[in-house]
C-alpha atoms as a PDB file:
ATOM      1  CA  UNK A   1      -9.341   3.745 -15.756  1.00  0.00           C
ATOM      2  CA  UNK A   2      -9.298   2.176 -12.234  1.00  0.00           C
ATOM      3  CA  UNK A   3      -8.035   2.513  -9.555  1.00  0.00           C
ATOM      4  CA  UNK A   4      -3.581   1.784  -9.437  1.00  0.00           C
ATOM      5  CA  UNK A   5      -1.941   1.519  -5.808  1.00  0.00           C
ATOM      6  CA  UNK A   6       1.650   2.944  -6.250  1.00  0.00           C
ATOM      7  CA  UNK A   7       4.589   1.877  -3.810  1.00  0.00           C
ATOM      8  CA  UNK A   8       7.863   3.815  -3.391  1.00  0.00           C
ATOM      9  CA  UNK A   9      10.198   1.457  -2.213  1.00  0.00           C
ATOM     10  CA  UNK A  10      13.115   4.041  -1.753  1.00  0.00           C
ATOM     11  CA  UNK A  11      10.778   5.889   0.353  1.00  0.00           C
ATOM     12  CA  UNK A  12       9.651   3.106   2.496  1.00  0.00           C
ATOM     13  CA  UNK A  13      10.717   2.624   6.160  1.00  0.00           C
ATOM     14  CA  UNK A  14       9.081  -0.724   6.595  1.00  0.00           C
ATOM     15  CA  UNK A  15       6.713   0.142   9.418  1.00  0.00           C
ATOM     16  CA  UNK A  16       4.311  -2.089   8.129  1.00  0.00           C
ATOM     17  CA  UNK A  17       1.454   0.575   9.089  1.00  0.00           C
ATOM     18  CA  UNK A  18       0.173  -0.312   5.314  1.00  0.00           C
ATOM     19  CA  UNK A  19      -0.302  -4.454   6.218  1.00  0.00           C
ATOM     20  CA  UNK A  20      -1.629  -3.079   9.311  1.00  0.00           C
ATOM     21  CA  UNK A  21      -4.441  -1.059   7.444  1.00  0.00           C
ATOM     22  CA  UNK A  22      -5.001  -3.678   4.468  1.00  0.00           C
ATOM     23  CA  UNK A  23      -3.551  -7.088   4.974  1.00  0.00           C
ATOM     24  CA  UNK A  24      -4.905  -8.399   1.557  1.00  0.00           C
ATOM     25  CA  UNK A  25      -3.397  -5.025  -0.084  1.00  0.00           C
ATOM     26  CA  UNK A  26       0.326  -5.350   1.332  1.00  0.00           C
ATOM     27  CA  UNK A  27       2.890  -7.608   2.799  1.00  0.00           C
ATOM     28  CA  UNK A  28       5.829  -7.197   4.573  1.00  0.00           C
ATOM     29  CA  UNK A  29       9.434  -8.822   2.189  1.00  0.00           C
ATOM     30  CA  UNK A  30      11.106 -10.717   5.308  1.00  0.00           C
ATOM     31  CA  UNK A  31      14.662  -9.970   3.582  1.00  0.00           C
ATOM     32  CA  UNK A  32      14.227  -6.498   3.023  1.00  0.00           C
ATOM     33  CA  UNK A  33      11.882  -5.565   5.846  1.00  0.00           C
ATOM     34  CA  UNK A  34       9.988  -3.344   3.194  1.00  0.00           C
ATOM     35  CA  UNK A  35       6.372  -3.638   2.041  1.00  0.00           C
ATOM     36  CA  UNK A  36       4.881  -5.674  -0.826  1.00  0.00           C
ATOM     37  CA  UNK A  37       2.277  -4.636  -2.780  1.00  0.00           C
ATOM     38  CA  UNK A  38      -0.170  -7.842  -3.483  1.00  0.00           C
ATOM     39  CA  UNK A  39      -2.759  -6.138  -5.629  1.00  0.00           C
ATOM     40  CA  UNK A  40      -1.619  -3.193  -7.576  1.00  0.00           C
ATOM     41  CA  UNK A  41      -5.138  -2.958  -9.365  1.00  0.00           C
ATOM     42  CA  UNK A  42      -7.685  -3.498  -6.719  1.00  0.00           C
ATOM     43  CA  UNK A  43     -11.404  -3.521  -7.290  1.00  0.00           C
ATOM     44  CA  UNK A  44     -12.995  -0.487  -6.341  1.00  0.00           C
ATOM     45  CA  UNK A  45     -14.943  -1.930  -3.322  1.00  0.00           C
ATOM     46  CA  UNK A  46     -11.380  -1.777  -1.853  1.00  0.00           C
ATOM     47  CA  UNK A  47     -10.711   1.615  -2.199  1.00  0.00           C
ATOM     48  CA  UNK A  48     -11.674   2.740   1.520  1.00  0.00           C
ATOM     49  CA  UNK A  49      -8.885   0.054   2.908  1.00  0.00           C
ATOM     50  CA  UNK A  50      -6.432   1.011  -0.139  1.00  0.00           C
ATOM     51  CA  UNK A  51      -6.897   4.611   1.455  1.00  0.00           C
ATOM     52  CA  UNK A  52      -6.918   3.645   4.992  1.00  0.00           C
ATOM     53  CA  UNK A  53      -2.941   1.833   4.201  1.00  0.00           C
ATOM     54  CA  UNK A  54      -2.019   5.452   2.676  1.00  0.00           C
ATOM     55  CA  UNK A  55      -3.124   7.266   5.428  1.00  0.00           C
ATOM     56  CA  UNK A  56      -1.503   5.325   7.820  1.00  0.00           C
ATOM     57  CA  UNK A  57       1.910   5.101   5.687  1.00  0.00           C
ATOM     58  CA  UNK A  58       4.264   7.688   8.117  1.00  0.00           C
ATOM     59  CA  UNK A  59       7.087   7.788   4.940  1.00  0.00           C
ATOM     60  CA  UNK A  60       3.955   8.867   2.658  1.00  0.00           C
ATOM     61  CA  UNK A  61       5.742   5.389   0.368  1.00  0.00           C
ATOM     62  CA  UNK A  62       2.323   4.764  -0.981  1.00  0.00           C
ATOM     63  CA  UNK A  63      -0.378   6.833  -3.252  1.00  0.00           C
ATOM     64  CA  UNK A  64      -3.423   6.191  -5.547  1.00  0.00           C
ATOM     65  CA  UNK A  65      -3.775   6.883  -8.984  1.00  0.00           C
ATOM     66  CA  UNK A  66      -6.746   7.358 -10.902  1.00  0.00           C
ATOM     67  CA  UNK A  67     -10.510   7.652 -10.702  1.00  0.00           C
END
């Protein structure tokens, strides 16, 4: 199993620390000022900017699962 990038909408403040972090990851939704995940499934040679965008996230809106 790969890695799977997780976003909690409810929990997101729309900071946009996350696009900041990993512009090809995220987006920001210009309606509902909130991020969008682009790439729930990203390659593994991603993984340092996928954790970078959840380090950075201040509402904690955004976690990795698996290996």
């Amino acid at each position: 199993m790969g890695m799977k990038l997780v976003l909690d909408l409810d929990a997101c403040q729309g900071y946009a620390n996350c696009l900041i972090e990993s512009p090809g990851l995220f987006d920001l939704d210009d309606h509902t000022d909130k991020a969008v995940l682009l790439d729930e499934a990203p390659s593994e040679d991603r993984r340092a900017e996928a954790e970078a965008a959840v380090r950075g996230c201040p509402a904690r809106a955004i976690s990795i699962e698996g290996a």
